[in-house]
PDB file of N, CA and C in Angstrom:
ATOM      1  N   UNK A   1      -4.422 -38.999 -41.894  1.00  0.00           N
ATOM      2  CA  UNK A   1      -4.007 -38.037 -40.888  1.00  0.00           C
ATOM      3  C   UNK A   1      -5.129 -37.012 -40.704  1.00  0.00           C
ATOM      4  N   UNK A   2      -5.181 -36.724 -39.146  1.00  0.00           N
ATOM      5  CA  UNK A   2      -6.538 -35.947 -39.402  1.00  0.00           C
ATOM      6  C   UNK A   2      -6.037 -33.973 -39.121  1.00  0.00           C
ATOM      7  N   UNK A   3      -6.971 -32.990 -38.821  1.00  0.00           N
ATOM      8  CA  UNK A   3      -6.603 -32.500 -39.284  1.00  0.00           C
ATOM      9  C   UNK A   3      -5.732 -31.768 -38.186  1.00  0.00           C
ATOM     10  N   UNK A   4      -5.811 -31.697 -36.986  1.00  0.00           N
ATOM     11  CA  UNK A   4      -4.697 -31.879 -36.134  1.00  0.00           C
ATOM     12  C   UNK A   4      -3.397 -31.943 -36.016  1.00  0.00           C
ATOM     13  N   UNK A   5      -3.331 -32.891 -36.433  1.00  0.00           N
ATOM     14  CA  UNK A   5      -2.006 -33.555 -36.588  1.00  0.00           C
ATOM     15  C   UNK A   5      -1.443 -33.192 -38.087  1.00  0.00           C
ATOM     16  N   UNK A   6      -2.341 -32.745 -39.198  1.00  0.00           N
ATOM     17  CA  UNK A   6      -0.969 -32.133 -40.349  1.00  0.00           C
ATOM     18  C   UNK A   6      -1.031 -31.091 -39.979  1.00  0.00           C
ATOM     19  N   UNK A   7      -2.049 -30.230 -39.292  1.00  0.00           N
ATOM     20  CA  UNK A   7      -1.984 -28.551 -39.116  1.00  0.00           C
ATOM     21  C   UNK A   7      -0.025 -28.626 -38.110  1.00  0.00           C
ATOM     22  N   UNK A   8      -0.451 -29.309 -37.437  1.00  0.00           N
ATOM     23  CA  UNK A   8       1.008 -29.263 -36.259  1.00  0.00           C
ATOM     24  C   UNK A   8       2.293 -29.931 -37.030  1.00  0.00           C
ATOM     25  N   UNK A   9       1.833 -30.774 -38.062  1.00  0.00           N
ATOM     26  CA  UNK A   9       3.182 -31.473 -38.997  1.00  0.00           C
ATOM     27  C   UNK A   9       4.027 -30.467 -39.734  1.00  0.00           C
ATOM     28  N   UNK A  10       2.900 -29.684 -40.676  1.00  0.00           N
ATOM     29  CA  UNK A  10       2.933 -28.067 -41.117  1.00  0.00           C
ATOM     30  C   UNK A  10       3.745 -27.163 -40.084  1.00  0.00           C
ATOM     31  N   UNK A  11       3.010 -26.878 -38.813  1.00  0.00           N
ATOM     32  CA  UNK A  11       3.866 -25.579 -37.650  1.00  0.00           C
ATOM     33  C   UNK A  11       4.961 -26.037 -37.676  1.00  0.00           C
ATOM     34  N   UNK A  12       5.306 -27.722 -37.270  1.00  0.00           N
ATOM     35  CA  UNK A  12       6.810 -28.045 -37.148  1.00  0.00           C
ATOM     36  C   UNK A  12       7.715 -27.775 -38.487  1.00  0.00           C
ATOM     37  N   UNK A  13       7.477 -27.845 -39.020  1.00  0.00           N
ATOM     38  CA  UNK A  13       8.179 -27.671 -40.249  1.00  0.00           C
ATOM     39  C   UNK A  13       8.463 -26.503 -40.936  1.00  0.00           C
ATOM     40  N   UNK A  14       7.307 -25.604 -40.648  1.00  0.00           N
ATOM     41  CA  UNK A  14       7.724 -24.420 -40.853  1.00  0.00           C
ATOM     42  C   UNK A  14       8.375 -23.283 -39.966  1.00  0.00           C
ATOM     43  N   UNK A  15       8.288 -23.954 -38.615  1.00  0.00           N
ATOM     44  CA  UNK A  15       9.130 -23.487 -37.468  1.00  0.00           C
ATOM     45  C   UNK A  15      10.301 -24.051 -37.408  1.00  0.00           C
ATOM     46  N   UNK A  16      10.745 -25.261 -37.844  1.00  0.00           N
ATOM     47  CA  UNK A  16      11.636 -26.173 -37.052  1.00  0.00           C
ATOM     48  C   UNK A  16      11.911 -26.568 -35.883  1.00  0.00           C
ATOM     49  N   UNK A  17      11.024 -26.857 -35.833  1.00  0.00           N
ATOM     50  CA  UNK A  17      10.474 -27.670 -34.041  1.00  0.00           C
ATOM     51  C   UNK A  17      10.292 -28.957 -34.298  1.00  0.00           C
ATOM     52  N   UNK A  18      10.065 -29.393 -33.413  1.00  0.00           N
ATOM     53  CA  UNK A  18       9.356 -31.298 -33.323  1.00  0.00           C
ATOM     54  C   UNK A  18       7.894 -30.796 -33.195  1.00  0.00           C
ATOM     55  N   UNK A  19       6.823 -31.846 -33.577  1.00  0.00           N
ATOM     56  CA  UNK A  19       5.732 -31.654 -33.332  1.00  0.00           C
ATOM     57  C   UNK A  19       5.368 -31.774 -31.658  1.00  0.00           C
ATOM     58  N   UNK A  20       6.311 -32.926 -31.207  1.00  0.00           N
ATOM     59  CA  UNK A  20       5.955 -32.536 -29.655  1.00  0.00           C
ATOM     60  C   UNK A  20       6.190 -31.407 -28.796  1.00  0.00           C
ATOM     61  N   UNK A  21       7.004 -30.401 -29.602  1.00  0.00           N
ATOM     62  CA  UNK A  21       6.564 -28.953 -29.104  1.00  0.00           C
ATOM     63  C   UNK A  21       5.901 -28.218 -29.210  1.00  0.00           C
ATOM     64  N   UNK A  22       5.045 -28.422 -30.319  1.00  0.00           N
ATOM     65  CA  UNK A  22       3.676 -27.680 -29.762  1.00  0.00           C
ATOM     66  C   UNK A  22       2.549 -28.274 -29.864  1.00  0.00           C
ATOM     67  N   UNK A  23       1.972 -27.134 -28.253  1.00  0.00           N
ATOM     68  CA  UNK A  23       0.785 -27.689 -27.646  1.00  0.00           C
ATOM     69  C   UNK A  23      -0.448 -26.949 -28.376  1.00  0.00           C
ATOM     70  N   UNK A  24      -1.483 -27.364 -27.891  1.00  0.00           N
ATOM     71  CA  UNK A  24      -2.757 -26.368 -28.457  1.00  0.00           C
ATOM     72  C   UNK A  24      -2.598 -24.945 -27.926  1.00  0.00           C
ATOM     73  N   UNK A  25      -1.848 -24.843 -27.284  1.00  0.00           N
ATOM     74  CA  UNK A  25      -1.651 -23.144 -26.403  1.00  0.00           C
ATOM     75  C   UNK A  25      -0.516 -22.363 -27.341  1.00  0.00           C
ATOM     76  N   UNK A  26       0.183 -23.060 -28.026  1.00  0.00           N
ATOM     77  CA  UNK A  26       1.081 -22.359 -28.757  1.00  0.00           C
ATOM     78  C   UNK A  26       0.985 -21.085 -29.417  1.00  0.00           C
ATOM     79  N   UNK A  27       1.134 -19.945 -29.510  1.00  0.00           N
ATOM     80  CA  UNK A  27       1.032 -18.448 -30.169  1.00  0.00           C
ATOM     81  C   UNK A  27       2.032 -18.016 -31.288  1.00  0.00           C
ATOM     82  N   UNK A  28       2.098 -17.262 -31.693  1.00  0.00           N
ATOM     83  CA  UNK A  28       2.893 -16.450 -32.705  1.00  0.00           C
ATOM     84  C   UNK A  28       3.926 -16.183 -31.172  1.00  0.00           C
ATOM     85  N   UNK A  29       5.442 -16.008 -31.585  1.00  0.00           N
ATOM     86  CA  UNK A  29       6.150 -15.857 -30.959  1.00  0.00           C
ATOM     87  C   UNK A  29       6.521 -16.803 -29.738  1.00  0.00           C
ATOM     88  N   UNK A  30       6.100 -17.912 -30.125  1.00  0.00           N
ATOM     89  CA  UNK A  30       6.611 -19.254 -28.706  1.00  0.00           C
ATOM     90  C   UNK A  30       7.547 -19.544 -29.562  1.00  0.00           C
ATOM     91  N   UNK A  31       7.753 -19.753 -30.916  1.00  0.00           N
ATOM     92  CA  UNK A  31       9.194 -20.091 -31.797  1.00  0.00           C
ATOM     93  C   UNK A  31       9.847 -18.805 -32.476  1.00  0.00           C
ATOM     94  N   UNK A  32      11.226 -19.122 -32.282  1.00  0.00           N
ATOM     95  CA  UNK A  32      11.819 -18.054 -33.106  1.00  0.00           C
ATOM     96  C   UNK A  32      11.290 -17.457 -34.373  1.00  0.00           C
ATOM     97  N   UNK A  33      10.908 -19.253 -34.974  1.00  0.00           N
ATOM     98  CA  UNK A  33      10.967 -18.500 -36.721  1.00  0.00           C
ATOM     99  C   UNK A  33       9.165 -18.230 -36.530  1.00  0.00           C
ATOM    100  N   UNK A  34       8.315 -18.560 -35.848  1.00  0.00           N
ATOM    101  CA  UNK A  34       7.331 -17.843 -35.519  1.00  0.00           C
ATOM    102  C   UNK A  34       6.940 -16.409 -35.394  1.00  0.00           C
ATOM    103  N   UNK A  35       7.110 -15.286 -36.195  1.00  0.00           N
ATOM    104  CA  UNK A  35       7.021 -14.400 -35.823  1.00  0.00           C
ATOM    105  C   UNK A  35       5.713 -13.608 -37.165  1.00  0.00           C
ATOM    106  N   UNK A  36       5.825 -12.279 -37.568  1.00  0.00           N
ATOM    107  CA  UNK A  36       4.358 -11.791 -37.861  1.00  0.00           C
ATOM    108  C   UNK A  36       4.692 -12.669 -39.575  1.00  0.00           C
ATOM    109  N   UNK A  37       6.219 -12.343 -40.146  1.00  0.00           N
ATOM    110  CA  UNK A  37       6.730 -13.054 -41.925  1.00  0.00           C
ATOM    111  C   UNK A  37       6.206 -14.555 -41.692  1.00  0.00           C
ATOM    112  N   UNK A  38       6.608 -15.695 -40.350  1.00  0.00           N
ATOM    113  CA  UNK A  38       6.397 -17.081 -40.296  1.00  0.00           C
ATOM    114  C   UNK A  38       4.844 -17.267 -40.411  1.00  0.00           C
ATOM    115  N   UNK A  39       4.394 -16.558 -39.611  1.00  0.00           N
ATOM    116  CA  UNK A  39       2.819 -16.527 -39.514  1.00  0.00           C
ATOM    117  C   UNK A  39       2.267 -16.568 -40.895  1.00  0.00           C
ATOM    118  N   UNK A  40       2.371 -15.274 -41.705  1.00  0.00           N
ATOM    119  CA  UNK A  40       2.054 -15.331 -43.030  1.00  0.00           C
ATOM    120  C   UNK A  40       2.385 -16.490 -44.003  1.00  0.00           C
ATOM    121  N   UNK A  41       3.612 -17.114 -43.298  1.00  0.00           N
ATOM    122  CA  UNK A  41       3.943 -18.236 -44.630  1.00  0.00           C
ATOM    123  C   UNK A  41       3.486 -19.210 -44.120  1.00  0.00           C
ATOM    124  N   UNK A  42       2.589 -19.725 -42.984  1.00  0.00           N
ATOM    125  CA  UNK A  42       2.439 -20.735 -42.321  1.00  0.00           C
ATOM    126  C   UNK A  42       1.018 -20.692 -42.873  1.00  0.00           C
ATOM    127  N   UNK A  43       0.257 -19.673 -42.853  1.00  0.00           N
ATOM    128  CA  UNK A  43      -1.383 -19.485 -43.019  1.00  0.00           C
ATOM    129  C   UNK A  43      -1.444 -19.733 -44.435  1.00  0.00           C
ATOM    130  N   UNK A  44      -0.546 -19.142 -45.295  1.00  0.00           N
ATOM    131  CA  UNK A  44      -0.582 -19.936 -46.668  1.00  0.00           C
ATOM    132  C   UNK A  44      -0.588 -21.336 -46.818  1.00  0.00           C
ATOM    133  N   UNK A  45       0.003 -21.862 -46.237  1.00  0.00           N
ATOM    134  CA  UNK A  45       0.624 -23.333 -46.530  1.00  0.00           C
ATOM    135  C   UNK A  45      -0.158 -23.996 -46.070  1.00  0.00           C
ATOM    136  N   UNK A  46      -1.078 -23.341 -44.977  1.00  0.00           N
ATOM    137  CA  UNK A  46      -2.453 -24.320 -44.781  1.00  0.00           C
ATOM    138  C   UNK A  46      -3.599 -24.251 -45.296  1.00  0.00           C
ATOM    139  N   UNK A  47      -3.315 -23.166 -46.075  1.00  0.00           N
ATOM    140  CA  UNK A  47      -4.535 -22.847 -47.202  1.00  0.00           C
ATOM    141  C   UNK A  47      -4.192 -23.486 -47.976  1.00  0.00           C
ATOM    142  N   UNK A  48      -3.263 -23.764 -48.804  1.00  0.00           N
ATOM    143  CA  UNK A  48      -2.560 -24.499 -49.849  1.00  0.00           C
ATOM    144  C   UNK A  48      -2.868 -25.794 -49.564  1.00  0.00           C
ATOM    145  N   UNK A  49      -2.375 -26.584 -48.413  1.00  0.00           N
ATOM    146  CA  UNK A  49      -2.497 -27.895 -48.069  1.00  0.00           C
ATOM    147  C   UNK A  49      -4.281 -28.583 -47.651  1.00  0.00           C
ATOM    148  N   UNK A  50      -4.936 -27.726 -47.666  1.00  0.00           N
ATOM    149  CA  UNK A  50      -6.340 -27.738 -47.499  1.00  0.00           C
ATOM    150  C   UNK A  50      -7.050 -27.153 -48.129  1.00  0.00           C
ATOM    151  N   UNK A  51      -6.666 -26.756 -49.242  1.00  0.00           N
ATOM    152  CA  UNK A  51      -7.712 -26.347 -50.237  1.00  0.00           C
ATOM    153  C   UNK A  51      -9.184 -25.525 -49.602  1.00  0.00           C
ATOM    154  N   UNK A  52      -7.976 -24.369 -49.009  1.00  0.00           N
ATOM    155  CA  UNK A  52      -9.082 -23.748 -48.195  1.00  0.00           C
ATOM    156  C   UNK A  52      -8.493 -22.094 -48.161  1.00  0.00           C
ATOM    157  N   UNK A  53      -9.672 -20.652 -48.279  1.00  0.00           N
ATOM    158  CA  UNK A  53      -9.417 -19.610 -48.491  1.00  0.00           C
ATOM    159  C   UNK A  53      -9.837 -18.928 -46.802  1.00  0.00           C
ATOM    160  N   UNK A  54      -8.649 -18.573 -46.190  1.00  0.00           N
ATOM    161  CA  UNK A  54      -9.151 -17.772 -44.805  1.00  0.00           C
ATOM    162  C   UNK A  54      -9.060 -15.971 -45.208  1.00  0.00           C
ATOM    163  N   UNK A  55     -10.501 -15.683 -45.009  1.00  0.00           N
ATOM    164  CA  UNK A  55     -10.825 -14.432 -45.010  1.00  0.00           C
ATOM    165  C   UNK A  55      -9.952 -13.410 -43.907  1.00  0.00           C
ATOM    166  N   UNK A  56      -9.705 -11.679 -44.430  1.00  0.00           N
ATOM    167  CA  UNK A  56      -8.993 -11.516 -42.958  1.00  0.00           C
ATOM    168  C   UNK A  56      -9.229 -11.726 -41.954  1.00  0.00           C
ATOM    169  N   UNK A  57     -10.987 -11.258 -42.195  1.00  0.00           N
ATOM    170  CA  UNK A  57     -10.893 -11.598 -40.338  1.00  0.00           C
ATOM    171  C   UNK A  57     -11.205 -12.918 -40.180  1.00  0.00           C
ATOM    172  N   UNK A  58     -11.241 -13.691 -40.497  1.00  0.00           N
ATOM    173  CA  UNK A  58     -10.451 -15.354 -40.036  1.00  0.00           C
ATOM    174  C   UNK A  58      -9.161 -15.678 -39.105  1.00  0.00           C
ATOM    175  N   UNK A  59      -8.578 -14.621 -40.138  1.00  0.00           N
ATOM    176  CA  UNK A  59      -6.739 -14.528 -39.870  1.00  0.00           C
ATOM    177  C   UNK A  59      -6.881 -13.614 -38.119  1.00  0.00           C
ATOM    178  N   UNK A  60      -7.391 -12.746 -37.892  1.00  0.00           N
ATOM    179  CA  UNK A  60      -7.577 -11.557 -36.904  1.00  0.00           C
ATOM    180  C   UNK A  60      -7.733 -12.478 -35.671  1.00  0.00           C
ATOM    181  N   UNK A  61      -8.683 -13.342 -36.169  1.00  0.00           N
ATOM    182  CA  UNK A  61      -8.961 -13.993 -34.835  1.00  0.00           C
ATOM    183  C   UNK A  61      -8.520 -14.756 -34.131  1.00  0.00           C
ATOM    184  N   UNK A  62      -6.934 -15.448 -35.350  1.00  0.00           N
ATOM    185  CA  UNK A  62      -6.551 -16.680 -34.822  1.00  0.00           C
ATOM    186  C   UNK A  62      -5.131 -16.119 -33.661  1.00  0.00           C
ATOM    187  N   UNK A  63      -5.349 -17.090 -32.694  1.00  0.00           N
ATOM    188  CA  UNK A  63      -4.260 -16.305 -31.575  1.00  0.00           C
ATOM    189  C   UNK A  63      -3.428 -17.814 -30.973  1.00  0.00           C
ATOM    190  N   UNK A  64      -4.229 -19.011 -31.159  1.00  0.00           N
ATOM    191  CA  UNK A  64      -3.140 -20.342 -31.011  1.00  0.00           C
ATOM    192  C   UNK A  64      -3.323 -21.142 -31.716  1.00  0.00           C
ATOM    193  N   UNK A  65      -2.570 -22.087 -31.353  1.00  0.00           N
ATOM    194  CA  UNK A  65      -2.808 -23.751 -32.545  1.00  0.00           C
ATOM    195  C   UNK A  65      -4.436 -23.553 -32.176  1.00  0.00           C
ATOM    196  N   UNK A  66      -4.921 -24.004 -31.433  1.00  0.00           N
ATOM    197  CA  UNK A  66      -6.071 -24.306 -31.060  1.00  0.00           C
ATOM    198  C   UNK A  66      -7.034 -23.855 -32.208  1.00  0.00           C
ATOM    199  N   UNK A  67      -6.984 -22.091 -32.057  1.00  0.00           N
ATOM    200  CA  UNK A  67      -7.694 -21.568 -33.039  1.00  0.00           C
ATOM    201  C   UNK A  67      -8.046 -21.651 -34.170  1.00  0.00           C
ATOM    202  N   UNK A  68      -6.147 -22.290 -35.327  1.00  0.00           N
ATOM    203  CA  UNK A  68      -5.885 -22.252 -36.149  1.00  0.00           C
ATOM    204  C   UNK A  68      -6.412 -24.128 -36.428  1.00  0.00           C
ATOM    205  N   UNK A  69      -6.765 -24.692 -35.552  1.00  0.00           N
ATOM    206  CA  UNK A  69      -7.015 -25.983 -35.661  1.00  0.00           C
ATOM    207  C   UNK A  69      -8.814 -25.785 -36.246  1.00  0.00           C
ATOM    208  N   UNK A  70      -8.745 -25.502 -35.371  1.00  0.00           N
ATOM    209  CA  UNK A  70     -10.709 -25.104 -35.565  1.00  0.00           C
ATOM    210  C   UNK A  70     -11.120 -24.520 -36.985  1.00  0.00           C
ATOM    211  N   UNK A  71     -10.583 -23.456 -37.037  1.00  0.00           N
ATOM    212  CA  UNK A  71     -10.695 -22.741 -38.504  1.00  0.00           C
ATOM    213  C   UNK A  71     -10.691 -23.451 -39.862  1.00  0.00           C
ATOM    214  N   UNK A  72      -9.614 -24.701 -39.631  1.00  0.00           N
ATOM    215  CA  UNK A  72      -9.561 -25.165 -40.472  1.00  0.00           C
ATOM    216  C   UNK A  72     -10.976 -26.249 -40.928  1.00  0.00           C
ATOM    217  N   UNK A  73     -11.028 -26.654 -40.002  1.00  0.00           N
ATOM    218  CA  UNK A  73     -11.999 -27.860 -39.461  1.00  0.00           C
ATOM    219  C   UNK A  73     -12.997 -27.046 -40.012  1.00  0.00           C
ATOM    220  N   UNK A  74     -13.481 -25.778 -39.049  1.00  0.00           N
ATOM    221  CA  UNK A  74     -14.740 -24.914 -39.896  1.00  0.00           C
ATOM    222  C   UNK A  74     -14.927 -25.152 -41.762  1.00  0.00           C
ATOM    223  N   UNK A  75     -13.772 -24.580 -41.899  1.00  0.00           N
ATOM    224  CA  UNK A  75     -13.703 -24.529 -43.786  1.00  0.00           C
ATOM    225  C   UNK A  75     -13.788 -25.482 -44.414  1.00  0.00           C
ATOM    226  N   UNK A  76     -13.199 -26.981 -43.848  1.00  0.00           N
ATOM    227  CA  UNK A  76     -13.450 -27.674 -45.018  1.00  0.00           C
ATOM    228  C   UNK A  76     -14.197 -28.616 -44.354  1.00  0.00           C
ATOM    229  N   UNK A  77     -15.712 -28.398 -43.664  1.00  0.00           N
ATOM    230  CA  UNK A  77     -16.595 -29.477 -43.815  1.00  0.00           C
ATOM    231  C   UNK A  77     -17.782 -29.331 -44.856  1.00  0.00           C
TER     232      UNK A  77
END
């Protein structure tokens, strides 16, 4: 699985969504349980699941999937 597709396996799951709801445009607040607490437990869990440390301003900058896709990609090549 690449990294795409667990970053969004992860959002669904920690939102309770389907993955076909979200797009790369997705933000903090397009899901209920999305909000500033989901955010925080979501950015863990992809640090956790990727063996990867996001600095704050890492975190500052991220504003959609998109972002949060990239970041990751950045860290662990």
């Amino acid at each position: 699985m690449e990294v795409k597709e667990k970053v969004i396996a992860i959002m669904a799951k920690n939102f309770e969504v389907t993955p076909e709801d979200i797009i790369m445009e997705s933000s903090i607040g397009d899901f209920p349980k999305w909000d500033s607490l989901g955010n925080l437990a979501l950015l863990q869990e992809i640090q956790d699941e990727f063996d990867i440390e996001l600095e704050p301003e890492d975190i500052i900058d991220l504003e959609d999937v998109n972002d949060i896709i990239n970041i990751v990609k950045e860290k662990t090549k």
